[in-house]
PDB file of N, CA and C in Angstrom:
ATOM      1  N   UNK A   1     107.612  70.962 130.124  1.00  0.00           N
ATOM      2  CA  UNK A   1     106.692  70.374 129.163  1.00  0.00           C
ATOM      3  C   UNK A   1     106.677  71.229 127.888  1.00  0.00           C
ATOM      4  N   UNK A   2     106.580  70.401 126.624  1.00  0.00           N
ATOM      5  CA  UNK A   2     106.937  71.346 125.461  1.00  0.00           C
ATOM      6  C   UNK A   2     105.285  71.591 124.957  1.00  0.00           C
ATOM      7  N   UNK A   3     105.339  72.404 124.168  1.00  0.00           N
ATOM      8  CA  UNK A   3     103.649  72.500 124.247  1.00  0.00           C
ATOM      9  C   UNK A   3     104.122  71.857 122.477  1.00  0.00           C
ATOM     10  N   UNK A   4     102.619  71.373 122.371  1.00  0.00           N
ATOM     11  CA  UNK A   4     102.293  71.205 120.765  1.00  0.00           C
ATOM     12  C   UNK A   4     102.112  72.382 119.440  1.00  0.00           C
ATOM     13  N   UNK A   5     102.707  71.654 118.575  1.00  0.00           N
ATOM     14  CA  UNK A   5     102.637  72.997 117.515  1.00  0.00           C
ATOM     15  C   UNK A   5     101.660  72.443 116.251  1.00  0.00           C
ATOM     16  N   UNK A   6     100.707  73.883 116.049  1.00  0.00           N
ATOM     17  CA  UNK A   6     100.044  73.438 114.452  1.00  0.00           C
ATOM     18  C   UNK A   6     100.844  74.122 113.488  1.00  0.00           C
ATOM     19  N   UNK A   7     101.004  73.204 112.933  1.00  0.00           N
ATOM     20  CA  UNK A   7     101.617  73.748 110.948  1.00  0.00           C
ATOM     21  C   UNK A   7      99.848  74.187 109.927  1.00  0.00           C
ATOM     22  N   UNK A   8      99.953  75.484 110.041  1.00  0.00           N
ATOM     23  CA  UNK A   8      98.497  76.314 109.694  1.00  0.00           C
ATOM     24  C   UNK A   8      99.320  76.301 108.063  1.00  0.00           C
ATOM     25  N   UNK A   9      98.107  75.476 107.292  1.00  0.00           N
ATOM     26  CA  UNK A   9      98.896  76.250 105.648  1.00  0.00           C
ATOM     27  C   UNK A   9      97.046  76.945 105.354  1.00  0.00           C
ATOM     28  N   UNK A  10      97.741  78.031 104.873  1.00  0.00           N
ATOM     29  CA  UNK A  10      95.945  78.566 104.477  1.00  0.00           C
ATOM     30  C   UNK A  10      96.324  78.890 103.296  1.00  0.00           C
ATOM     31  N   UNK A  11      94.848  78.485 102.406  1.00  0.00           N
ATOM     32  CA  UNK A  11      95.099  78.126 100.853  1.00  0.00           C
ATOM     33  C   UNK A  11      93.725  78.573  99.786  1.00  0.00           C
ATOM     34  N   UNK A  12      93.781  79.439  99.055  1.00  0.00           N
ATOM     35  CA  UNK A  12      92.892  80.066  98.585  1.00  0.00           C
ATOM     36  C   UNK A  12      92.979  79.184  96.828  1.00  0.00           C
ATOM     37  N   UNK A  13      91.944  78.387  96.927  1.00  0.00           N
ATOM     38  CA  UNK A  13      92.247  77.935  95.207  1.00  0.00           C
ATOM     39  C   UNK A  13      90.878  78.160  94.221  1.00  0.00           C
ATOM     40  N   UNK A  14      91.536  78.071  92.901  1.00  0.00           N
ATOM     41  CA  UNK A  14      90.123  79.123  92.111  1.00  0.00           C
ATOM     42  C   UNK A  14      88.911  78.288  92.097  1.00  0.00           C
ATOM     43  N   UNK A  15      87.988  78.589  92.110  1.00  0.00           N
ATOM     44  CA  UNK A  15      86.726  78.108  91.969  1.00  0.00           C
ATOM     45  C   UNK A  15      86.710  76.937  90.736  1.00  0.00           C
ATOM     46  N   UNK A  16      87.164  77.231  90.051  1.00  0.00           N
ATOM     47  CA  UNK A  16      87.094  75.766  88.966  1.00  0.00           C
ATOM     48  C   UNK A  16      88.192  74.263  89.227  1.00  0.00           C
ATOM     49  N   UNK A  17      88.974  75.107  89.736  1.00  0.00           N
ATOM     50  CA  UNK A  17      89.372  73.419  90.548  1.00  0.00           C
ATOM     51  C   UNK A  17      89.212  73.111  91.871  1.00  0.00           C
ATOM     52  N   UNK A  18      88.664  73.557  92.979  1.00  0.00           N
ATOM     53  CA  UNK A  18      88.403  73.407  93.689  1.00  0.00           C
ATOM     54  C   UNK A  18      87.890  72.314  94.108  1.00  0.00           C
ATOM     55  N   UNK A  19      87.280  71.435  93.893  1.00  0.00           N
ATOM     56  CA  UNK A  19      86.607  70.253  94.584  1.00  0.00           C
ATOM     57  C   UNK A  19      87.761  69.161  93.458  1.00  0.00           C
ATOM     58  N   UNK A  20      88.566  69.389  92.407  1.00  0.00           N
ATOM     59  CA  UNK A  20      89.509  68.544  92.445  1.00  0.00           C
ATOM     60  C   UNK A  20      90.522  68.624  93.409  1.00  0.00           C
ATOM     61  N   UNK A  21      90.891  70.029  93.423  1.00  0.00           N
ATOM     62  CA  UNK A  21      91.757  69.941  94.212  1.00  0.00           C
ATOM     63  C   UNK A  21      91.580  69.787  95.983  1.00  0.00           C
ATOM     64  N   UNK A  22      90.413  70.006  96.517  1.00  0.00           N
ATOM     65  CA  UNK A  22      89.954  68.884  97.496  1.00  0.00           C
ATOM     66  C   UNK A  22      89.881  67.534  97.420  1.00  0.00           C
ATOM     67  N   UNK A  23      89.780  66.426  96.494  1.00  0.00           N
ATOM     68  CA  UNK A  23      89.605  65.363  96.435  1.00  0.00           C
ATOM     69  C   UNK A  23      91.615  65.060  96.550  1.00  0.00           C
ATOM     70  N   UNK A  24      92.211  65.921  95.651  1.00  0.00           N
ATOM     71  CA  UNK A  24      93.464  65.296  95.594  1.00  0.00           C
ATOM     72  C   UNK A  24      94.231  65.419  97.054  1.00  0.00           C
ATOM     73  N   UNK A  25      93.904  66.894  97.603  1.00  0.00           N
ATOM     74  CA  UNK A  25      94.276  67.355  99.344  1.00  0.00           C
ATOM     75  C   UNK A  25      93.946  65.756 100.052  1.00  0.00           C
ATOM     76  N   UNK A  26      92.949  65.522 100.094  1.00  0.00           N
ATOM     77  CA  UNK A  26      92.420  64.392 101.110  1.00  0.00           C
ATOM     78  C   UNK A  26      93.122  62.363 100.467  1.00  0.00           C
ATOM     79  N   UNK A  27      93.234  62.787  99.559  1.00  0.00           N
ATOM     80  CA  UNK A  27      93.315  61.802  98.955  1.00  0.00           C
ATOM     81  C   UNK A  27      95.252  61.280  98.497  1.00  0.00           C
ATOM     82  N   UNK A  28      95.562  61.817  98.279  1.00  0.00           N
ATOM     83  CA  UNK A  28      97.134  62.270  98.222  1.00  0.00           C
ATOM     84  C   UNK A  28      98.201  63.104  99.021  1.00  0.00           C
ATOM     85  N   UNK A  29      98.064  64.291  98.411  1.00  0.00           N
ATOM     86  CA  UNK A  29      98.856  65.201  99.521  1.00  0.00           C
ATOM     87  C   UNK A  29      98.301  64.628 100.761  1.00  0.00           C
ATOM     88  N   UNK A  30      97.603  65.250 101.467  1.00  0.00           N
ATOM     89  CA  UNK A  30      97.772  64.943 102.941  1.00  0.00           C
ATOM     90  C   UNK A  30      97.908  63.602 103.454  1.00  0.00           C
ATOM     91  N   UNK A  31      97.710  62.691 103.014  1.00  0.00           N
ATOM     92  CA  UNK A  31      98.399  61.030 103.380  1.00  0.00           C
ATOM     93  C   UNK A  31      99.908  61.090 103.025  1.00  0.00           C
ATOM     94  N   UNK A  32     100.342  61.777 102.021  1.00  0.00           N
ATOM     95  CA  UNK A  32     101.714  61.750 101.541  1.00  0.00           C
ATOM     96  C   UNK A  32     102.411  62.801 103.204  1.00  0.00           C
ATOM     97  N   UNK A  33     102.160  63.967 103.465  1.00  0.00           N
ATOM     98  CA  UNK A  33     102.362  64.695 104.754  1.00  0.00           C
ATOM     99  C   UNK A  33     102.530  63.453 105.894  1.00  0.00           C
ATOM    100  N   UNK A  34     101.193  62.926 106.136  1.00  0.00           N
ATOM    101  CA  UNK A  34     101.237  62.262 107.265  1.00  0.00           C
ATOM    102  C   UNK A  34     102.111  61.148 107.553  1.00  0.00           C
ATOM    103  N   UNK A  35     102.427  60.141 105.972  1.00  0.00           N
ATOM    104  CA  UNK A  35     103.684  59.464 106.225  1.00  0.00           C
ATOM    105  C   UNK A  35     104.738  59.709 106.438  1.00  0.00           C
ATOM    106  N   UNK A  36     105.141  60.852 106.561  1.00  0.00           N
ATOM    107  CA  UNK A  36     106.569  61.308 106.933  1.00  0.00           C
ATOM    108  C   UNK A  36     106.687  60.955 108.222  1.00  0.00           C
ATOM    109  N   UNK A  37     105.910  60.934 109.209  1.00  0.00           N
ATOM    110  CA  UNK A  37     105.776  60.420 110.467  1.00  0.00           C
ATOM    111  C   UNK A  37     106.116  61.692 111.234  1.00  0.00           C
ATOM    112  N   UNK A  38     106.064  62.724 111.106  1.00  0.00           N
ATOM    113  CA  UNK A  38     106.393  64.171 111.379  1.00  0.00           C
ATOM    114  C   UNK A  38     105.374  64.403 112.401  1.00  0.00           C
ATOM    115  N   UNK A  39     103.598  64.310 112.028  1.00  0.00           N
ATOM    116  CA  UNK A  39     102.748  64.565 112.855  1.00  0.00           C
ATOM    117  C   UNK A  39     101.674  63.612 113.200  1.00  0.00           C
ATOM    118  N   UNK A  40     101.095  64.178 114.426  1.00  0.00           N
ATOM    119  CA  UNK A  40     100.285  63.378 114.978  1.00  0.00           C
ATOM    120  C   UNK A  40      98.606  63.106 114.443  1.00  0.00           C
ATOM    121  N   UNK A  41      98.232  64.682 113.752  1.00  0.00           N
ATOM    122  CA  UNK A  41      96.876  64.732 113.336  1.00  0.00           C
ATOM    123  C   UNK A  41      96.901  65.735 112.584  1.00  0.00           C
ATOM    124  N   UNK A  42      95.779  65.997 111.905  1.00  0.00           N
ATOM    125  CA  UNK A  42      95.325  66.943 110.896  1.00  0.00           C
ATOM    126  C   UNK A  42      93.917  67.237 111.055  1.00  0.00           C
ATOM    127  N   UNK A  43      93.547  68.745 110.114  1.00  0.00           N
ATOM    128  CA  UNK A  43      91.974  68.997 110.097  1.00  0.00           C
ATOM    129  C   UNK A  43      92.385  69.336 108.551  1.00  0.00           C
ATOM    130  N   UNK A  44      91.362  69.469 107.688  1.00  0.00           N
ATOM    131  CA  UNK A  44      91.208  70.370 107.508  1.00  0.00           C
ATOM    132  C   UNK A  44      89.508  71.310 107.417  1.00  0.00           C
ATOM    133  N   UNK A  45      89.868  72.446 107.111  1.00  0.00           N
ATOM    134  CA  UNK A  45      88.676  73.167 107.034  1.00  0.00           C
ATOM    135  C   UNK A  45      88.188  73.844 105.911  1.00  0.00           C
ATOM    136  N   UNK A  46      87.096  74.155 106.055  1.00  0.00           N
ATOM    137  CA  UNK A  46      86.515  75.143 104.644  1.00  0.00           C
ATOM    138  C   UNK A  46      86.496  76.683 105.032  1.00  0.00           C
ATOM    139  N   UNK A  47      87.454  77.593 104.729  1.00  0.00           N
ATOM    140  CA  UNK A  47      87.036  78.868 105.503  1.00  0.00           C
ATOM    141  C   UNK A  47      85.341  79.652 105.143  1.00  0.00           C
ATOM    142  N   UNK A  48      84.696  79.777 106.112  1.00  0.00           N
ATOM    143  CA  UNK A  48      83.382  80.125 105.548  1.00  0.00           C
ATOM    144  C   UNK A  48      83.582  81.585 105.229  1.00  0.00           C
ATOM    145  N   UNK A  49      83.833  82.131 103.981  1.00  0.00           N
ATOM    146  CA  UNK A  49      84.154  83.491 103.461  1.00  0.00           C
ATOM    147  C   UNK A  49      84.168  83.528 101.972  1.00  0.00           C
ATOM    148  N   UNK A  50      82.608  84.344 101.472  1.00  0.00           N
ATOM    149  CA  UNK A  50      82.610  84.462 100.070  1.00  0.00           C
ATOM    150  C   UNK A  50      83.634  85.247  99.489  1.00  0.00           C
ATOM    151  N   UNK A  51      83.887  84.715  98.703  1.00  0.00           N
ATOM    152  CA  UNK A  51      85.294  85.131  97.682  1.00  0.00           C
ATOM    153  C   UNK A  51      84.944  85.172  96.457  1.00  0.00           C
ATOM    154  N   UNK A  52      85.087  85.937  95.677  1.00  0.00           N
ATOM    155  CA  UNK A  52      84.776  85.469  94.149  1.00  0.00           C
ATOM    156  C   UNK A  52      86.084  85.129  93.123  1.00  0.00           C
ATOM    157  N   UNK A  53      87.280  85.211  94.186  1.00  0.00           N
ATOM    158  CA  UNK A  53      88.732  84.615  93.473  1.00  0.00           C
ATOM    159  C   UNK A  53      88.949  83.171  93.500  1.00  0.00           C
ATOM    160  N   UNK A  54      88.194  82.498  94.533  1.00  0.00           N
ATOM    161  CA  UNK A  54      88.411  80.614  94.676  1.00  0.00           C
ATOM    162  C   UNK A  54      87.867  80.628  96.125  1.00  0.00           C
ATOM    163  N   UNK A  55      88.061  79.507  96.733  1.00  0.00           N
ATOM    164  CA  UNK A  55      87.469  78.858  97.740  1.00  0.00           C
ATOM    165  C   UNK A  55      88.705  78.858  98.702  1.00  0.00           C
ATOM    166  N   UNK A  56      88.598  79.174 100.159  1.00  0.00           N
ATOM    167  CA  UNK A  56      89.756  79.474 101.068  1.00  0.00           C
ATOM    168  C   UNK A  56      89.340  77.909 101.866  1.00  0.00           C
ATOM    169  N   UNK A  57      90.934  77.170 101.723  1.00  0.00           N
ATOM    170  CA  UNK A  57      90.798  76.143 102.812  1.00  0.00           C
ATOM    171  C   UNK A  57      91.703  76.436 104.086  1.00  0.00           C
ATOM    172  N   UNK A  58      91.342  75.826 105.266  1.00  0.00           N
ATOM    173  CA  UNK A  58      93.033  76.073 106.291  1.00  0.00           C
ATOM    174  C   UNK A  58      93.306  74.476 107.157  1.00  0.00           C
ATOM    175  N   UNK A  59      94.102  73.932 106.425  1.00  0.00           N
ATOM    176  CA  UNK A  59      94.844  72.831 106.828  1.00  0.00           C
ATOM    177  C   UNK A  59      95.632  72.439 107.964  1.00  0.00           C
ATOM    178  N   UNK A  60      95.254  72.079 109.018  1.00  0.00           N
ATOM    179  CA  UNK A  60      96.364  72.201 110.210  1.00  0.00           C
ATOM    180  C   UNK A  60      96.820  70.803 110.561  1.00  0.00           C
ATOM    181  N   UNK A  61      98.230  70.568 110.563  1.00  0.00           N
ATOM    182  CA  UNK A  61      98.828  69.481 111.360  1.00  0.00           C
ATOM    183  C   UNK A  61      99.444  70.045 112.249  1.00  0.00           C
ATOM    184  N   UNK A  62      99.053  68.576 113.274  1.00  0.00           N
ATOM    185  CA  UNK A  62      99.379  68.839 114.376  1.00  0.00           C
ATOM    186  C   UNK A  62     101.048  68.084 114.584  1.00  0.00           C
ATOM    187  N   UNK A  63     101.790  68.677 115.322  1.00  0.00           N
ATOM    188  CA  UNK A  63     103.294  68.246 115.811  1.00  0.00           C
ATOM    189  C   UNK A  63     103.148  68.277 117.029  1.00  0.00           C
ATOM    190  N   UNK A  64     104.361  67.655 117.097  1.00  0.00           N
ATOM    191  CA  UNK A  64     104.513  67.169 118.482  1.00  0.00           C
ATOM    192  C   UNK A  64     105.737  68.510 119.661  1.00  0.00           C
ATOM    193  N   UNK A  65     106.731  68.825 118.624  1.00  0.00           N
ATOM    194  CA  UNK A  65     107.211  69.989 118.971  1.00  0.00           C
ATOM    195  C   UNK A  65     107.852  71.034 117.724  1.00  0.00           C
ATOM    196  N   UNK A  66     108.576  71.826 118.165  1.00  0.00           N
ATOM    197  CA  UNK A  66     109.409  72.939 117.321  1.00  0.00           C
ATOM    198  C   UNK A  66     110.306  72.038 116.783  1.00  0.00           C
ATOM    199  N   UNK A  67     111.265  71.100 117.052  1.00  0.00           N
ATOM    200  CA  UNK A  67     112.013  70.042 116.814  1.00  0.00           C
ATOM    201  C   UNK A  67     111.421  68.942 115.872  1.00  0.00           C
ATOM    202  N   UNK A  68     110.794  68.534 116.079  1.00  0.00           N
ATOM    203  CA  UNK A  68     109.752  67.795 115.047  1.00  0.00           C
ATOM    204  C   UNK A  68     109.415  68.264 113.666  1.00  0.00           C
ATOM    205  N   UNK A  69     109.077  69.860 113.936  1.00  0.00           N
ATOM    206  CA  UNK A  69     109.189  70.215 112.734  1.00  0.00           C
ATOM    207  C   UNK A  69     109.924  70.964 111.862  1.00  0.00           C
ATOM    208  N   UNK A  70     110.823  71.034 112.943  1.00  0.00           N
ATOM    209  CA  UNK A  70     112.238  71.815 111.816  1.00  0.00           C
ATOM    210  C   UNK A  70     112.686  70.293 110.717  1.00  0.00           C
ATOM    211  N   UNK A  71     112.719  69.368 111.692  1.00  0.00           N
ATOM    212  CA  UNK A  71     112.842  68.068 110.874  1.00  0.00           C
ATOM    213  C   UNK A  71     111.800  67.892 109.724  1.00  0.00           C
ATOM    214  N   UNK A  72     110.930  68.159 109.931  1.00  0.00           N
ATOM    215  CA  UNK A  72     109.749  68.348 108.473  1.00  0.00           C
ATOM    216  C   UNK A  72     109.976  69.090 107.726  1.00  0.00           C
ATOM    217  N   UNK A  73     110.488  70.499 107.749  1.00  0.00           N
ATOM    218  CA  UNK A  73     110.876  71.135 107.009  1.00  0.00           C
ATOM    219  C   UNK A  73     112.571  70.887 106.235  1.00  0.00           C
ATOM    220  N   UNK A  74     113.056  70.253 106.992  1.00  0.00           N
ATOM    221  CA  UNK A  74     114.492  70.056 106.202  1.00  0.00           C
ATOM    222  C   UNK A  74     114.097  68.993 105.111  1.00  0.00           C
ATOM    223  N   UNK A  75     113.357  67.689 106.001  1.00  0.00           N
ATOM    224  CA  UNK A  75     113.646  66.560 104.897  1.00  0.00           C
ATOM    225  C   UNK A  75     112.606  66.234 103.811  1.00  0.00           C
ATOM    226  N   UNK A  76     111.327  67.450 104.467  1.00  0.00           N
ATOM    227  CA  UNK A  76     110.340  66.616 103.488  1.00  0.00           C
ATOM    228  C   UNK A  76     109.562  68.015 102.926  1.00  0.00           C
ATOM    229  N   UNK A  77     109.246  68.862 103.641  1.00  0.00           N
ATOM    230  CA  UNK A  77     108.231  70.153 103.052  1.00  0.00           C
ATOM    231  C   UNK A  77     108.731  70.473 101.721  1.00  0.00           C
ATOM    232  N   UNK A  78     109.929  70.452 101.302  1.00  0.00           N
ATOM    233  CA  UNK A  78     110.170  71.212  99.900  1.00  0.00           C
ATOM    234  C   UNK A  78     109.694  70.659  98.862  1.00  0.00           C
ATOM    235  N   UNK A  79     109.849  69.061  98.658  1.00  0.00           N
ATOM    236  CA  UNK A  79     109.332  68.217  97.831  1.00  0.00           C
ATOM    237  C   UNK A  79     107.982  67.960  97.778  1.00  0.00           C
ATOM    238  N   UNK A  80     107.412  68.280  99.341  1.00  0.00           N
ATOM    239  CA  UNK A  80     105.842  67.898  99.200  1.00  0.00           C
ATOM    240  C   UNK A  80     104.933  69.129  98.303  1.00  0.00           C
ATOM    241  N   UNK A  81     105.529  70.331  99.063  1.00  0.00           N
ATOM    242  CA  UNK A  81     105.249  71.746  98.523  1.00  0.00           C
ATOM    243  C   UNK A  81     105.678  71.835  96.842  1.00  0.00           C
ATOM    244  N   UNK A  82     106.543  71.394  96.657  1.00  0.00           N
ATOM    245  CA  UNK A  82     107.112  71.463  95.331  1.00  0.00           C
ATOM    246  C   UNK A  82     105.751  70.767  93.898  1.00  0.00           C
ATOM    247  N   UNK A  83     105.888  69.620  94.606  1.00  0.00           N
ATOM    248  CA  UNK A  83     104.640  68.587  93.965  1.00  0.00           C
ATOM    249  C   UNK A  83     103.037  69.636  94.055  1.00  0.00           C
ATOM    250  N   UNK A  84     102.721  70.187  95.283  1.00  0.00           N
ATOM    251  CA  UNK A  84     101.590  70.796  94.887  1.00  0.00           C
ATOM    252  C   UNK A  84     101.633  72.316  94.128  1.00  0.00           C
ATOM    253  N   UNK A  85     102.949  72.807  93.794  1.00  0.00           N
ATOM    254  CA  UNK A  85     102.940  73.946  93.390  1.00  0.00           C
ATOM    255  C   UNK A  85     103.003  73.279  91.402  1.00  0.00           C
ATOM    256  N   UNK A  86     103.485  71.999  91.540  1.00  0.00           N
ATOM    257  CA  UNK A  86     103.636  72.118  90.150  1.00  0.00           C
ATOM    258  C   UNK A  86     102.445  72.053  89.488  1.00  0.00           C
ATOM    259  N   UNK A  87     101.455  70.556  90.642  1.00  0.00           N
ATOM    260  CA  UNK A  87      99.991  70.327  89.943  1.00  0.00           C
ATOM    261  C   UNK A  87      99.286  71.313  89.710  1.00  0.00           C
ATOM    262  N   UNK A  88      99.030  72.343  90.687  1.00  0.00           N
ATOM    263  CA  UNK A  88      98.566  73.667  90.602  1.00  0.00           C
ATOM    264  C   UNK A  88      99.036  75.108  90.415  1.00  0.00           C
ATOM    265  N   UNK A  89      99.716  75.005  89.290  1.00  0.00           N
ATOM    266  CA  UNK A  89     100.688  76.187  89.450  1.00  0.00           C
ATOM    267  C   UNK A  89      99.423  77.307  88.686  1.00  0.00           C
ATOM    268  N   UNK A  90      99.678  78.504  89.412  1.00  0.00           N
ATOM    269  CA  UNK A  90      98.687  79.731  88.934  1.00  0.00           C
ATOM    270  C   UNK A  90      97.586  79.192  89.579  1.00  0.00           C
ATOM    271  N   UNK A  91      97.338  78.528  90.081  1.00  0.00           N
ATOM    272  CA  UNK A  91      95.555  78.371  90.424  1.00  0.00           C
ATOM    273  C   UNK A  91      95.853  78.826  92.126  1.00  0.00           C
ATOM    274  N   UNK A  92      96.160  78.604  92.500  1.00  0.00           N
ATOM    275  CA  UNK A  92      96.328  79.160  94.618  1.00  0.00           C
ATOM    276  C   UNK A  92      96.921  80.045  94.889  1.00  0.00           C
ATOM    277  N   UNK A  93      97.051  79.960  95.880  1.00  0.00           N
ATOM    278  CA  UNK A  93      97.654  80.880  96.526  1.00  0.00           C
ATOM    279  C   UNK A  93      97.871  80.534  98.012  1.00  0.00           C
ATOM    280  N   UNK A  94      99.042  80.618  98.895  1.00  0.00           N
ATOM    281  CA  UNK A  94      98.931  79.820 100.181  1.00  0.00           C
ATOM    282  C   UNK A  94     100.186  80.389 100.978  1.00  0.00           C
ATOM    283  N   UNK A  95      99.838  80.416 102.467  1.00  0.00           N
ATOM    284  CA  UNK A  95     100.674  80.761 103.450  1.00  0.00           C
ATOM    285  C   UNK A  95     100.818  79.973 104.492  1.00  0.00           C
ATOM    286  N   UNK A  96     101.694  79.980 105.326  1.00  0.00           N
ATOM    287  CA  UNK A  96     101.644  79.351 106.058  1.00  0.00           C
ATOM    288  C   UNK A  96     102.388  80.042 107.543  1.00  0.00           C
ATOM    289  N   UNK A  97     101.261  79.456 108.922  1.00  0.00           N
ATOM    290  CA  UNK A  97     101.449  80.019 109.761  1.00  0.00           C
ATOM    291  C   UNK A  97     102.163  78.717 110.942  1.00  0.00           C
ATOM    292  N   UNK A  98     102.794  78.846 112.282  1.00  0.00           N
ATOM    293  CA  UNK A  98     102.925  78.211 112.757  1.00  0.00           C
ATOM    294  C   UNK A  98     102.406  78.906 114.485  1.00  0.00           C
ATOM    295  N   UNK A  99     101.458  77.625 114.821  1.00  0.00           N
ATOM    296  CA  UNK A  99     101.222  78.137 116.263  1.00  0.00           C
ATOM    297  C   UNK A  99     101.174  77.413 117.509  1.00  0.00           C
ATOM    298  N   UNK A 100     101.158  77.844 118.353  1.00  0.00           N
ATOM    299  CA  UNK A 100     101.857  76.802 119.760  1.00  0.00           C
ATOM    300  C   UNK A 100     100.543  76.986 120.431  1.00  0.00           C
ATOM    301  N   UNK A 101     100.326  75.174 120.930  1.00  0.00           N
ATOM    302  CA  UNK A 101      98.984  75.122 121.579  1.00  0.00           C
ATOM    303  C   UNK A 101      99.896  75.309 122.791  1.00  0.00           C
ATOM    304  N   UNK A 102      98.613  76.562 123.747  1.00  0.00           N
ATOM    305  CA  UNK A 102      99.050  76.571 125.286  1.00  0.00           C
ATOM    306  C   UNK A 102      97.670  75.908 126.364  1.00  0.00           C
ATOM    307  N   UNK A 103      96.917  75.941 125.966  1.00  0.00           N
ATOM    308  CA  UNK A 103      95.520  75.486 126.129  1.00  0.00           C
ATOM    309  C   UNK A 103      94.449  74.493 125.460  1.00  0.00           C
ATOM    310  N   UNK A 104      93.747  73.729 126.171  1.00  0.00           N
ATOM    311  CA  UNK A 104      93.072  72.758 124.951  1.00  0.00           C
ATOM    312  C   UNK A 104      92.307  71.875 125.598  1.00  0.00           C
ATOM    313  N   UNK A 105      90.440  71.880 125.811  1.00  0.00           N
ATOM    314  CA  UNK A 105      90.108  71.453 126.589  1.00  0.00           C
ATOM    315  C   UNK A 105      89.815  69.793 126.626  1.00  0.00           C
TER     316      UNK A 105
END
């Protein structure tokens, strides 16, 4: 059995665009992600941590395996990533982690 993987992007953006750039996350980008047909679900979150550089979000889709998303990354992450680095260029900052559910009640 293959276990499930989250695609963790964690994303620190400045306080003055912030709730645009939440409206555009929910509203664009992440519908644009999910049509790729790559994953099954998404969160995202608000990290609760005062910052006085911007507002920390952490975005997780869910996959189905390691295979699934090497395929996300060949055919579609560069262009999706590309598009949010241009709208927001200088304003974020973002990483991204990948982790394997072994448990999940």
């Amino acid at each position: 059995m293959t276990s499930k993987i989250i695609y963790n992007v964690t994303i620190q953006v400045e306080n003055d665009i912030a709730e645009e750039w939440l409206h555009w996350m929910k509203n664009t980008h992440i519908p644009d992600v999910m049509d790729t047909g790559m994953f099954e679900s998404y969160q995202i979150s608000r990290i609760i941590k005062d910052s006085p550089e911007g507002v920390n979000y952490a975005v997780q889709y869910i996959c189905p395996d390691m295979k699934t998303l090497h395929q996300y990354q060949i055919k579609h992450a560069q262009k999706l990533q590309a598009e949010h680095a241009q709208k927001y260029q200088g304003k974020f900052v973002a990483f991204r982690t990948l982790m394997e559910i072994i448990a999940k009640s």
